[in-house]
PDB file of N, CA and C in Angstrom:
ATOM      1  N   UNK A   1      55.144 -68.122   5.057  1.00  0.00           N
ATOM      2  CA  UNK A   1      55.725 -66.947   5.682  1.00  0.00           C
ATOM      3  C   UNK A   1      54.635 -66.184   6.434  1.00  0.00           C
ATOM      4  N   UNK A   2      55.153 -65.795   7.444  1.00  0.00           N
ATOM      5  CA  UNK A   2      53.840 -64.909   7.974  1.00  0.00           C
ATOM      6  C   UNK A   2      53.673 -63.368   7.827  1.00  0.00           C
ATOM      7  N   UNK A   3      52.562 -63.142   7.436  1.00  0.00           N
ATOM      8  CA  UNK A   3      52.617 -61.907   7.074  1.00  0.00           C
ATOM      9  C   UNK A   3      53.114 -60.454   7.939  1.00  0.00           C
ATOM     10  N   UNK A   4      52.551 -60.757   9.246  1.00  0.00           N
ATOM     11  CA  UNK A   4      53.218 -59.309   9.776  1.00  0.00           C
ATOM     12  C   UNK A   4      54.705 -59.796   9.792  1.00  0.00           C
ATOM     13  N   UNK A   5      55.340 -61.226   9.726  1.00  0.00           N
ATOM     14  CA  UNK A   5      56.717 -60.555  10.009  1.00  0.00           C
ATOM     15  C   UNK A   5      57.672 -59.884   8.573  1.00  0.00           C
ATOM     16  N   UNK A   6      56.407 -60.283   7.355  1.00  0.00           N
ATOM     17  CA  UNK A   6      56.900 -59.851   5.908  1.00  0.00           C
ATOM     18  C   UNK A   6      56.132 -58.206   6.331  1.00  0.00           C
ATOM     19  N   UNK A   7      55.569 -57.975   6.500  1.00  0.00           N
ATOM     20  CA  UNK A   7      55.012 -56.415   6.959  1.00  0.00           C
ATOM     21  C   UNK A   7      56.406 -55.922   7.516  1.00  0.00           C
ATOM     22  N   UNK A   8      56.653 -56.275   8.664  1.00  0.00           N
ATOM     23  CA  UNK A   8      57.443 -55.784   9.595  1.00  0.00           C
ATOM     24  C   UNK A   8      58.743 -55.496   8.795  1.00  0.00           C
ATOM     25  N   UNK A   9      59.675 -56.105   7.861  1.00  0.00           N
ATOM     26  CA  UNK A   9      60.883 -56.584   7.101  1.00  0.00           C
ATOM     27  C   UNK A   9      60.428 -55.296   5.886  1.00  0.00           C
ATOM     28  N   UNK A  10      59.538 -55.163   5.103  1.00  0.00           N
ATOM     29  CA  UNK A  10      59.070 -54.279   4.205  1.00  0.00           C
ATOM     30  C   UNK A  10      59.281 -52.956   5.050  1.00  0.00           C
ATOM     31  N   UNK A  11      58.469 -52.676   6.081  1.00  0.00           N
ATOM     32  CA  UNK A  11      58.816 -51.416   6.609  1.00  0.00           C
ATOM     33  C   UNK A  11      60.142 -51.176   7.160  1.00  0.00           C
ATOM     34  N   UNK A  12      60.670 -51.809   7.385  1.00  0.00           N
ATOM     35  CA  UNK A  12      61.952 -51.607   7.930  1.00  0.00           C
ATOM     36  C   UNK A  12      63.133 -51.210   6.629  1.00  0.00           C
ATOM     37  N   UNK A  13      62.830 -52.182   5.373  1.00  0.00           N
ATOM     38  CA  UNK A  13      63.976 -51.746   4.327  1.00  0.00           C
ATOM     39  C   UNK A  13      63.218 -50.098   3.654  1.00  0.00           C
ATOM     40  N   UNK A  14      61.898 -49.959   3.436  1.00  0.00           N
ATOM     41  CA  UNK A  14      61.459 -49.185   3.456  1.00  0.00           C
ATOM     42  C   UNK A  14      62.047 -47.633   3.792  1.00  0.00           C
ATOM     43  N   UNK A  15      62.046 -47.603   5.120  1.00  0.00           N
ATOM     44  CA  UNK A  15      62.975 -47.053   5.937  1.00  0.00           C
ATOM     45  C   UNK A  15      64.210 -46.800   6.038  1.00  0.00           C
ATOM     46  N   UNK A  16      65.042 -47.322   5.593  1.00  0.00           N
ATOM     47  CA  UNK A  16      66.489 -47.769   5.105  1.00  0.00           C
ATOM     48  C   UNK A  16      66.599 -47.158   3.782  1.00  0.00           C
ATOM     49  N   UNK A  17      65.364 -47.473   2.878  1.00  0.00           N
ATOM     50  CA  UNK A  17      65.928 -46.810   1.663  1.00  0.00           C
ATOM     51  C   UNK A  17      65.547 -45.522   1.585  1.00  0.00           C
ATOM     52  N   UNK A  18      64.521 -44.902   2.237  1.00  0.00           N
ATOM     53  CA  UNK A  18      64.287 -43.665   2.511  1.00  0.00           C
ATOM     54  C   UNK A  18      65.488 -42.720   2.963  1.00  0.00           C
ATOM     55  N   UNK A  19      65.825 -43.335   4.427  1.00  0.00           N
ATOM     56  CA  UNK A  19      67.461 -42.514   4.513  1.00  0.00           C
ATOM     57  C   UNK A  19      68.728 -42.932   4.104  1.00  0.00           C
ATOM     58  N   UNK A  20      69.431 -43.659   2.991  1.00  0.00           N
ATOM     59  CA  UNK A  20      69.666 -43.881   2.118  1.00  0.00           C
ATOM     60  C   UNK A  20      69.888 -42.903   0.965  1.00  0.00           C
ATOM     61  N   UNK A  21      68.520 -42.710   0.629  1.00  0.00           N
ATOM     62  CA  UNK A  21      68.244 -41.631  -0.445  1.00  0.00           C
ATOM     63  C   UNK A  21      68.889 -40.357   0.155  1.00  0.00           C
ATOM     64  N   UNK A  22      68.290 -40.083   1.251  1.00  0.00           N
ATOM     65  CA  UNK A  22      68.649 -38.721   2.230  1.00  0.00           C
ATOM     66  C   UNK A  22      70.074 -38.359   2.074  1.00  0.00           C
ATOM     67  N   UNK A  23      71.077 -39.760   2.640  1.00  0.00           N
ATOM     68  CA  UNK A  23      72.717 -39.367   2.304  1.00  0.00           C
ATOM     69  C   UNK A  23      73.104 -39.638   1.110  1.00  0.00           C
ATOM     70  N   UNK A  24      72.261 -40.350  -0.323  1.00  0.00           N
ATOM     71  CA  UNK A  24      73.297 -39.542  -1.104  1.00  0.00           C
ATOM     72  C   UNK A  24      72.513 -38.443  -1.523  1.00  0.00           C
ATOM     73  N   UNK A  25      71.794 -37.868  -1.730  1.00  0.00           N
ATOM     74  CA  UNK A  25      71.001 -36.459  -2.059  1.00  0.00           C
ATOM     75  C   UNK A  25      72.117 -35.976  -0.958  1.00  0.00           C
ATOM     76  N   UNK A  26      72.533 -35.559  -0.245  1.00  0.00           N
ATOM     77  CA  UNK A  26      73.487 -34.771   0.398  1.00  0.00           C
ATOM     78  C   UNK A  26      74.495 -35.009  -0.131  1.00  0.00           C
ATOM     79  N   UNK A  27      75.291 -35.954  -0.337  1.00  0.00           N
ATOM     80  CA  UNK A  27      76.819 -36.340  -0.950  1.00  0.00           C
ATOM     81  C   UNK A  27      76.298 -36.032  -2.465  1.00  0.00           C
ATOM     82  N   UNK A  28      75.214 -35.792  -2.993  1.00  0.00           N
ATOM     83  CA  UNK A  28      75.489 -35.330  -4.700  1.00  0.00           C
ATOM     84  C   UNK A  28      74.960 -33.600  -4.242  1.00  0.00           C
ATOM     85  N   UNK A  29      74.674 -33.574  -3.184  1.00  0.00           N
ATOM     86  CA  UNK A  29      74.583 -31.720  -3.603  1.00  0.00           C
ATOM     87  C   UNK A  29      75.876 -31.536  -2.303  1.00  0.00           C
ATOM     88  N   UNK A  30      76.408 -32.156  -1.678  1.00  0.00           N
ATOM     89  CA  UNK A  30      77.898 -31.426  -1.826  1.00  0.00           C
ATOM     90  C   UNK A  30      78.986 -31.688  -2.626  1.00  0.00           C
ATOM     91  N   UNK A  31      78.662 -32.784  -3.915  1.00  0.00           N
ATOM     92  CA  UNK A  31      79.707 -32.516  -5.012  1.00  0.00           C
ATOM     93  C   UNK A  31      79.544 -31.712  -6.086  1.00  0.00           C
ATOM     94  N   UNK A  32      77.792 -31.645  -6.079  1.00  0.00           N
ATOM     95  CA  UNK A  32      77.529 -31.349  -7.487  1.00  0.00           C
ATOM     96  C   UNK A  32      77.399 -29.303  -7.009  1.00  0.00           C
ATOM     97  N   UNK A  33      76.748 -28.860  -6.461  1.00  0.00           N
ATOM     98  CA  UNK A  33      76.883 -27.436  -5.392  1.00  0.00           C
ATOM     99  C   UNK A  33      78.139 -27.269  -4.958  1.00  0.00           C
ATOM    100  N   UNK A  34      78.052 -27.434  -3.999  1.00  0.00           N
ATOM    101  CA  UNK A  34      79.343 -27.059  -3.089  1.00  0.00           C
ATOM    102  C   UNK A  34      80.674 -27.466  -3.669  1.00  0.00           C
ATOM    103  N   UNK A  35      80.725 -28.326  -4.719  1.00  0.00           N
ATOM    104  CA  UNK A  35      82.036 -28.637  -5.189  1.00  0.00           C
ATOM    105  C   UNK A  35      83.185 -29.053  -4.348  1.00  0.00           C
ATOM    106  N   UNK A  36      82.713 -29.738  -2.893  1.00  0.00           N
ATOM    107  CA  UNK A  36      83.918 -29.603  -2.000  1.00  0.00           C
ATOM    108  C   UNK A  36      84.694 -31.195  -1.698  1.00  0.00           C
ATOM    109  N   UNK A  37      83.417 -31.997  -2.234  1.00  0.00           N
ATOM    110  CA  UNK A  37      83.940 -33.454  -2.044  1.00  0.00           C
ATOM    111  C   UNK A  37      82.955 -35.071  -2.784  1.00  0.00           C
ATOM    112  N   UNK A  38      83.833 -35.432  -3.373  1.00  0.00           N
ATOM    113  CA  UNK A  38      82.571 -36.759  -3.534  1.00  0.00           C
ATOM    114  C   UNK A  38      82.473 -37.443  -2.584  1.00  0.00           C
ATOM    115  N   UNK A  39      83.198 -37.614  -1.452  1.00  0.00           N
ATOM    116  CA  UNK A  39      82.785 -38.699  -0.552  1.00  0.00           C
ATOM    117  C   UNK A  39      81.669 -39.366  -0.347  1.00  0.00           C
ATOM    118  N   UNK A  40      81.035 -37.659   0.033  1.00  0.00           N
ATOM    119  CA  UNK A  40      79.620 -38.561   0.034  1.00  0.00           C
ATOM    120  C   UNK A  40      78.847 -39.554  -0.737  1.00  0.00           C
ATOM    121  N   UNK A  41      78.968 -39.344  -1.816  1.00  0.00           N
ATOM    122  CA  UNK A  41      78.500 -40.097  -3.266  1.00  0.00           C
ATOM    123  C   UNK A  41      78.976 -41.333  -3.169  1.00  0.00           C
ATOM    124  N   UNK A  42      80.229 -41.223  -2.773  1.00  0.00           N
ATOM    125  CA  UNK A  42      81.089 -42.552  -2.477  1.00  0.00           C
ATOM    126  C   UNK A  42      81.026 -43.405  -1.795  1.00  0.00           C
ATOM    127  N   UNK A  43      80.132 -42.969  -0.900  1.00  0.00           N
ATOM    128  CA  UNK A  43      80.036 -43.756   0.416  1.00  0.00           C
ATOM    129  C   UNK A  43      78.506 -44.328   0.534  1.00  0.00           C
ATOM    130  N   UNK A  44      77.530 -43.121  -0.297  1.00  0.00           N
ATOM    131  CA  UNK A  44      76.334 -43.187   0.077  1.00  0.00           C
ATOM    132  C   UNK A  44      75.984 -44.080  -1.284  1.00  0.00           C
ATOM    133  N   UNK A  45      76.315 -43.920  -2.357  1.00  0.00           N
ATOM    134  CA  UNK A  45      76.340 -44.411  -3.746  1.00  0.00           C
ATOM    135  C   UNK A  45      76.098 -45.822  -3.496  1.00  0.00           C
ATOM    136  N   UNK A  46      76.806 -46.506  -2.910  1.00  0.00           N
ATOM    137  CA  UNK A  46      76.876 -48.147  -2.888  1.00  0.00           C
ATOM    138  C   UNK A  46      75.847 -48.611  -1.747  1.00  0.00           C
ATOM    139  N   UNK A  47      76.101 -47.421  -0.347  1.00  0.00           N
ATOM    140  CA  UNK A  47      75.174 -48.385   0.338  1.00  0.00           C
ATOM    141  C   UNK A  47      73.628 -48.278  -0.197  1.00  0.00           C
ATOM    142  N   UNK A  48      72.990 -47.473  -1.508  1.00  0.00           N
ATOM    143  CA  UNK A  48      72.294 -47.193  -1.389  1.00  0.00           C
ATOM    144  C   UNK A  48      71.372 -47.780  -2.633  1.00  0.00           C
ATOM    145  N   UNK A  49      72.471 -48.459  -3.491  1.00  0.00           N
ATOM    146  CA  UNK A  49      72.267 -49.133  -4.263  1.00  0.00           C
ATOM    147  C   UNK A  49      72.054 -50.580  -3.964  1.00  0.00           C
ATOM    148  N   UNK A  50      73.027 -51.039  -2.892  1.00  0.00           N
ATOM    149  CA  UNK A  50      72.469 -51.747  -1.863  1.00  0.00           C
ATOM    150  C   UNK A  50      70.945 -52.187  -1.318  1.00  0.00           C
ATOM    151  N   UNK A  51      70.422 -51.089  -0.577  1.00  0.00           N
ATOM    152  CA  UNK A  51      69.354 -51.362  -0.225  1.00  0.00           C
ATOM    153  C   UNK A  51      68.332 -51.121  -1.132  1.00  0.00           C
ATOM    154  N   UNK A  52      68.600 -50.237  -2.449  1.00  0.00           N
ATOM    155  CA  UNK A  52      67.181 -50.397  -2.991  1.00  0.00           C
ATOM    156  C   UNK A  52      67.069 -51.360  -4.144  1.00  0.00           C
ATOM    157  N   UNK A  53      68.089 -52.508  -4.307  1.00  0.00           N
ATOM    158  CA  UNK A  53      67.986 -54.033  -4.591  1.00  0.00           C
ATOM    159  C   UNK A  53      66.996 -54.798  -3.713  1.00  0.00           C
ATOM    160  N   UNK A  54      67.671 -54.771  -2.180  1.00  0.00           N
ATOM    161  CA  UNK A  54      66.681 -55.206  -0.976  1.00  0.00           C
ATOM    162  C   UNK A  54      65.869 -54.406  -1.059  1.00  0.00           C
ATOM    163  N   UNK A  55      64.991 -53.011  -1.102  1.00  0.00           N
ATOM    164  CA  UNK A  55      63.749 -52.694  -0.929  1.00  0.00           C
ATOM    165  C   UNK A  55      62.797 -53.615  -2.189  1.00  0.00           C
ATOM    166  N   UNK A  56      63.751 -53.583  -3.513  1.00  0.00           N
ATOM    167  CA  UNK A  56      62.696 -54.095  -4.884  1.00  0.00           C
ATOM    168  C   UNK A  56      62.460 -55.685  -4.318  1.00  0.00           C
ATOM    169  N   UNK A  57      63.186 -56.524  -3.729  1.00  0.00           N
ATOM    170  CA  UNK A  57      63.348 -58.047  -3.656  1.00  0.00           C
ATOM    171  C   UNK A  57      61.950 -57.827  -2.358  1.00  0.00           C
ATOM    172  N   UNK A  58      62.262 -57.354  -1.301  1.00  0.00           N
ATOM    173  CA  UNK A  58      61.693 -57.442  -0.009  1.00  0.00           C
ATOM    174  C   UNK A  58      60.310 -57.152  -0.892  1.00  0.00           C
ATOM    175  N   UNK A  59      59.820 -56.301  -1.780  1.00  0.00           N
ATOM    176  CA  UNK A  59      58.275 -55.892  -1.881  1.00  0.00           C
ATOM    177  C   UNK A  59      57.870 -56.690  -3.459  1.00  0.00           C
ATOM    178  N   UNK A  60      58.336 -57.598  -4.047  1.00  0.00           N
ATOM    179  CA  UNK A  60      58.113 -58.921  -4.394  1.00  0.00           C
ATOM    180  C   UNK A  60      57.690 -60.137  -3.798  1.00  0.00           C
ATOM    181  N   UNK A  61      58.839 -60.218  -2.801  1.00  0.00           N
ATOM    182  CA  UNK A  61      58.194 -61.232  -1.364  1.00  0.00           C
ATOM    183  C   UNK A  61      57.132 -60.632  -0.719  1.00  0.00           C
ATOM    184  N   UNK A  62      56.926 -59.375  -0.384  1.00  0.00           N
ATOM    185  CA  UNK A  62      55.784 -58.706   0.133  1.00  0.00           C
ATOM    186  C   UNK A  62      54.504 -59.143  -0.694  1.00  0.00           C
ATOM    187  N   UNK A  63      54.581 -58.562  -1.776  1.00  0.00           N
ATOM    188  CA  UNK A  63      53.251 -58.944  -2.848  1.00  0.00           C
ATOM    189  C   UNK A  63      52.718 -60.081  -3.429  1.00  0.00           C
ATOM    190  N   UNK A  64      54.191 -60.972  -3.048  1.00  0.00           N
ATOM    191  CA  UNK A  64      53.116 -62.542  -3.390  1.00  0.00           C
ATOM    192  C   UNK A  64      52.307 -62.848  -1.772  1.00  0.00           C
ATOM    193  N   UNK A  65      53.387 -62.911  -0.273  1.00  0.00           N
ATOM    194  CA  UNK A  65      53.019 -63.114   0.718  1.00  0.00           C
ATOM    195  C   UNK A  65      51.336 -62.255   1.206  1.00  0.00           C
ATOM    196  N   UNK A  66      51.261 -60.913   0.566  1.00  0.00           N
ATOM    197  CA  UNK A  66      50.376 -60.471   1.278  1.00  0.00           C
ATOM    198  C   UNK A  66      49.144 -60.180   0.530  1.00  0.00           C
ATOM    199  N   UNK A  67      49.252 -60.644  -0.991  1.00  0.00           N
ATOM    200  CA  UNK A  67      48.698 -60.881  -2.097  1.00  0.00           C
ATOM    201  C   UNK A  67      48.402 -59.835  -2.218  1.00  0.00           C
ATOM    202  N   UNK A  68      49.401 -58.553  -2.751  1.00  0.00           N
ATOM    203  CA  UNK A  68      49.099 -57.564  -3.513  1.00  0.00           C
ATOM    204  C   UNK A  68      48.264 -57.518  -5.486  1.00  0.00           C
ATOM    205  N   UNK A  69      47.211 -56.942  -5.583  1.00  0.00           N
ATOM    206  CA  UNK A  69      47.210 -57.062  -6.727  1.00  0.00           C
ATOM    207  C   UNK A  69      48.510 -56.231  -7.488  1.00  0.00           C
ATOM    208  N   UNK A  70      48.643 -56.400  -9.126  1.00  0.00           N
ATOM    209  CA  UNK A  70      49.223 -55.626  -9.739  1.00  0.00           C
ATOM    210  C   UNK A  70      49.048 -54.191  -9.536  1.00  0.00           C
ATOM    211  N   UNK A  71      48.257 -53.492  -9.402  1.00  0.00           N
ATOM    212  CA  UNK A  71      48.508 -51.723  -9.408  1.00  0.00           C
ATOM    213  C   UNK A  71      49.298 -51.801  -7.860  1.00  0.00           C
ATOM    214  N   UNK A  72      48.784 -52.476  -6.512  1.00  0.00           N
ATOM    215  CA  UNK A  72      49.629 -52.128  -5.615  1.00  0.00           C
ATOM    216  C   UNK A  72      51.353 -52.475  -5.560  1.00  0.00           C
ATOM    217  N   UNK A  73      51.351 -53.821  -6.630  1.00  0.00           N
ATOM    218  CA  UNK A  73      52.702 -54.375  -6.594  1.00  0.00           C
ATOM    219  C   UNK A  73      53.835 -52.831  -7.550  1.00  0.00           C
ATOM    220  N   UNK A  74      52.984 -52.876  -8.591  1.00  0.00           N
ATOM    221  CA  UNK A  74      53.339 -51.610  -9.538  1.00  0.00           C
ATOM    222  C   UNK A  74      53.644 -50.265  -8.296  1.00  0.00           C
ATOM    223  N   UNK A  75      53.033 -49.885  -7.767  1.00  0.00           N
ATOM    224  CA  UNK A  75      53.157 -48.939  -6.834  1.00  0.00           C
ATOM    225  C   UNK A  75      54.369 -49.192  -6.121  1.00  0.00           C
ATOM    226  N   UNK A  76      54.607 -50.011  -5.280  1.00  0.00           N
ATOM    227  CA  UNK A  76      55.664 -50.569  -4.035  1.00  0.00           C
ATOM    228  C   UNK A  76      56.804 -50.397  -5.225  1.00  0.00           C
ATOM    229  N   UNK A  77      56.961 -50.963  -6.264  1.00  0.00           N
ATOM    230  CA  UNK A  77      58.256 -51.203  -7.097  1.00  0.00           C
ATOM    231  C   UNK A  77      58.558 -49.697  -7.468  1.00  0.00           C
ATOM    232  N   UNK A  78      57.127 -48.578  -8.433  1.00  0.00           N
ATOM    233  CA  UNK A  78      57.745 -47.059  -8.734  1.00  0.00           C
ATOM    234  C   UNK A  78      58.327 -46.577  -7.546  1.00  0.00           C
ATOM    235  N   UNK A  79      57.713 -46.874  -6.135  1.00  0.00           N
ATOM    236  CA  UNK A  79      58.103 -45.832  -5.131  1.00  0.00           C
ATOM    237  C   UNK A  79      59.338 -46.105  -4.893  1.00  0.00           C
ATOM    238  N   UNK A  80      60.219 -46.849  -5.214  1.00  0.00           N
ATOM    239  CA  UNK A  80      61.599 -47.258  -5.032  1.00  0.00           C
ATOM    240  C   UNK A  80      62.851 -45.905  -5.651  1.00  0.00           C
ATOM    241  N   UNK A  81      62.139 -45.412  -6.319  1.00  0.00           N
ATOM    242  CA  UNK A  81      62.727 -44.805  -7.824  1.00  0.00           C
ATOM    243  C   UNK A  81      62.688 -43.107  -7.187  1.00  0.00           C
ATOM    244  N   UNK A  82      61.799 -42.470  -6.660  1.00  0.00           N
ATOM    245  CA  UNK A  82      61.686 -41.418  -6.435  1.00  0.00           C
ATOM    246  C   UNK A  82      61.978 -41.272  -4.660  1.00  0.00           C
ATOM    247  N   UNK A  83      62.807 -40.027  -4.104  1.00  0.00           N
ATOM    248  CA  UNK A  83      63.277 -40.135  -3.371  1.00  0.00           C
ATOM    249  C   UNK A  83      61.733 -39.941  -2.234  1.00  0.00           C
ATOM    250  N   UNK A  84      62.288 -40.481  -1.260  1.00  0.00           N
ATOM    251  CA  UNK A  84      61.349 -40.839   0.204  1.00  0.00           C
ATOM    252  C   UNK A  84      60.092 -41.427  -0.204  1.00  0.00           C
ATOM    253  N   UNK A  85      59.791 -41.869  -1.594  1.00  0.00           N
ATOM    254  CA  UNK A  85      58.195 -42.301  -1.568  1.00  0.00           C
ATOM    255  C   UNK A  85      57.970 -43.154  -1.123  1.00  0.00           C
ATOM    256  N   UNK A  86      58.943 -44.267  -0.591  1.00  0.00           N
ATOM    257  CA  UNK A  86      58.635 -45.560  -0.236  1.00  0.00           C
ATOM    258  C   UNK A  86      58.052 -45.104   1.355  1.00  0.00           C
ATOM    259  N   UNK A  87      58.202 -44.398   1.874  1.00  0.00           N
ATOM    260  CA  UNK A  87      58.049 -43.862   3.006  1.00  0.00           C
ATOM    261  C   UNK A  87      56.623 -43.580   3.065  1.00  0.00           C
ATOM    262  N   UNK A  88      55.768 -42.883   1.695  1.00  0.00           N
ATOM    263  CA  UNK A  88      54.640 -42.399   1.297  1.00  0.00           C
ATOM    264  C   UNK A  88      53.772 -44.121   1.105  1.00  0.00           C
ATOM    265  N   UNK A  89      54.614 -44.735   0.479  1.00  0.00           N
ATOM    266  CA  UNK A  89      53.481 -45.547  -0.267  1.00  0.00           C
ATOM    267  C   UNK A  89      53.254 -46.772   1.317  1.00  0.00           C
ATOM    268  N   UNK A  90      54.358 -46.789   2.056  1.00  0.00           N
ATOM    269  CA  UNK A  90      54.353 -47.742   3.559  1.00  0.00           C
ATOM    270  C   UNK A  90      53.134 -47.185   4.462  1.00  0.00           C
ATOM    271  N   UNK A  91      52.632 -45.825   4.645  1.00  0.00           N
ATOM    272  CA  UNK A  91      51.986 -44.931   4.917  1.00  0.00           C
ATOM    273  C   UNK A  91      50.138 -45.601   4.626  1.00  0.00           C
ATOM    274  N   UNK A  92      50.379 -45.411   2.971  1.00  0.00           N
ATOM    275  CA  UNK A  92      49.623 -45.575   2.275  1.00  0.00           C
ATOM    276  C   UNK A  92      48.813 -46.976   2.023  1.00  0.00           C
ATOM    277  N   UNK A  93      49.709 -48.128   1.986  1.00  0.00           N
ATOM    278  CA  UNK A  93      49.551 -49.303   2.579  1.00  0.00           C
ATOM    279  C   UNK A  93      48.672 -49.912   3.621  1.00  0.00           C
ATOM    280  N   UNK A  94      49.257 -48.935   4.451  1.00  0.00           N
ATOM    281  CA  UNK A  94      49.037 -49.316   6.123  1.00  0.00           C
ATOM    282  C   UNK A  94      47.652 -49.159   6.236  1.00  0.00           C
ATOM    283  N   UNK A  95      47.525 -47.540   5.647  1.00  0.00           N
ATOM    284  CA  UNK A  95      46.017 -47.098   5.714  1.00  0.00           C
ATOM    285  C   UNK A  95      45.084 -47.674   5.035  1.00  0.00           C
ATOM    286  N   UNK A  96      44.901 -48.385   3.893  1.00  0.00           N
ATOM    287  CA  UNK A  96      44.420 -48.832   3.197  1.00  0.00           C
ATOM    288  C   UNK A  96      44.505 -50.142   3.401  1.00  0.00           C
ATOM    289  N   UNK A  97      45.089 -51.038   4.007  1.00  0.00           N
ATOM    290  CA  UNK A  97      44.983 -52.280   4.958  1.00  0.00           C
ATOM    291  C   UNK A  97      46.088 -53.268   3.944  1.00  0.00           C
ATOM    292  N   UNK A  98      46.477 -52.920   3.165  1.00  0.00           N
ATOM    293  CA  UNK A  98      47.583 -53.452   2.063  1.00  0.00           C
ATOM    294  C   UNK A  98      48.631 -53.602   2.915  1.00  0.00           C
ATOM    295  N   UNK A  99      49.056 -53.238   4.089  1.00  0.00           N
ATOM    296  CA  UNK A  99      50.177 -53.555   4.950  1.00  0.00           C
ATOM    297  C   UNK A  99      50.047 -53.961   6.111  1.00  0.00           C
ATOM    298  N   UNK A 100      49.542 -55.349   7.028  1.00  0.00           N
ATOM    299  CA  UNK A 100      48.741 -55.188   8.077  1.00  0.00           C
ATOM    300  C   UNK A 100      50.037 -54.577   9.163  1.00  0.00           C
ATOM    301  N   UNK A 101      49.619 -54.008  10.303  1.00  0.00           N
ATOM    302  CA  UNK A 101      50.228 -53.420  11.232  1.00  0.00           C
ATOM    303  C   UNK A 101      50.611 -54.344  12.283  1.00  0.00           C
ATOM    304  N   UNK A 102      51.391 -53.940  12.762  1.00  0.00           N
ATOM    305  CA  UNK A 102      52.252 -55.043  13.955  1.00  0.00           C
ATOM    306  C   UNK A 102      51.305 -55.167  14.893  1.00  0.00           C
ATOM    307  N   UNK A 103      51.619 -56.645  14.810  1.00  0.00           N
ATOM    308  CA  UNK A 103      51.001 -57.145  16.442  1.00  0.00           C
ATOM    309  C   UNK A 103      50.748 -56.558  17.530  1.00  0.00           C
ATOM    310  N   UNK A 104      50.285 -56.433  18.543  1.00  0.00           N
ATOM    311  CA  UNK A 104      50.150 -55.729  19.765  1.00  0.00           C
ATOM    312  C   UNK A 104      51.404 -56.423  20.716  1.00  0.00           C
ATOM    313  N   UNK A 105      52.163 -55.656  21.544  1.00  0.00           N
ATOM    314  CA  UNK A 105      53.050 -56.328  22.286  1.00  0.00           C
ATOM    315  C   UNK A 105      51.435 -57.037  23.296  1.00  0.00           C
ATOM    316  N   UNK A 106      52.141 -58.489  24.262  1.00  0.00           N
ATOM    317  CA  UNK A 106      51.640 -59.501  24.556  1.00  0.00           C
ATOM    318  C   UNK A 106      51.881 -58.105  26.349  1.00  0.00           C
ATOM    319  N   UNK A 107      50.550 -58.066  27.082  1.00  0.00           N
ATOM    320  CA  UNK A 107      50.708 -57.885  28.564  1.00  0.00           C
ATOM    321  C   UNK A 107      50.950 -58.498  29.533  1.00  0.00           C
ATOM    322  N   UNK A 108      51.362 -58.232  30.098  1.00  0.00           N
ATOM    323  CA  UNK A 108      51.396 -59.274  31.575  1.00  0.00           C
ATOM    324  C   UNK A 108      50.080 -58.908  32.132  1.00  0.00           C
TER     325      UNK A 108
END
């Protein structure tokens, strides 16, 4: 597998589960506050459970492909759990060279 395109696939569900988190944290504080509707929960609940199956699977394939040790693999898996960290730890990655960065587009 090649690594930036496992880079590239990590940041992207990454991303996904970050806003994810965003709509149901809104659909549970307008049922659980506002008392006006679960929809949101309803809607956001599944897709969101959804992707943070695919964020835990995608940063397994990430950590064998890009040979994370254990504390970084440990890291990628907690940040799943707390809302937007995956956002923090993709960040964090990057900077620390644990995530290499996309290719340069090719010039004419």
């Amino acid at each position: 597998m090649n690594p930036h395109a496992v880079a590239l696939a990590f940041r992207a569900v990454a991303l996904a589960e970050a806003c994810s988190w965003v709509g149901l944290l809104a659909g549970m504080f307008v049922k659980y506050v506002l008392e006006t509707s679960e929809r949101g929960v309803q809607i956001f609940g599944p897709i969101h459970g959804g992707i943070f199956i695919a964020y835990v699977l995608v940063a397994v394939v990430a950590a064998r492909v890009l040979r994370w040790n254990a504390t970084t693999t440990l890291l990628a898996l907690a940040a799943s759990v707390p809302p937007l960290v995956t956002l923090w730890f993709d960040r964090w990655a990057t900077r620390t060279g644990r995530l290499p960065l996309p290719a340069p587009a090719p010039t004419s």
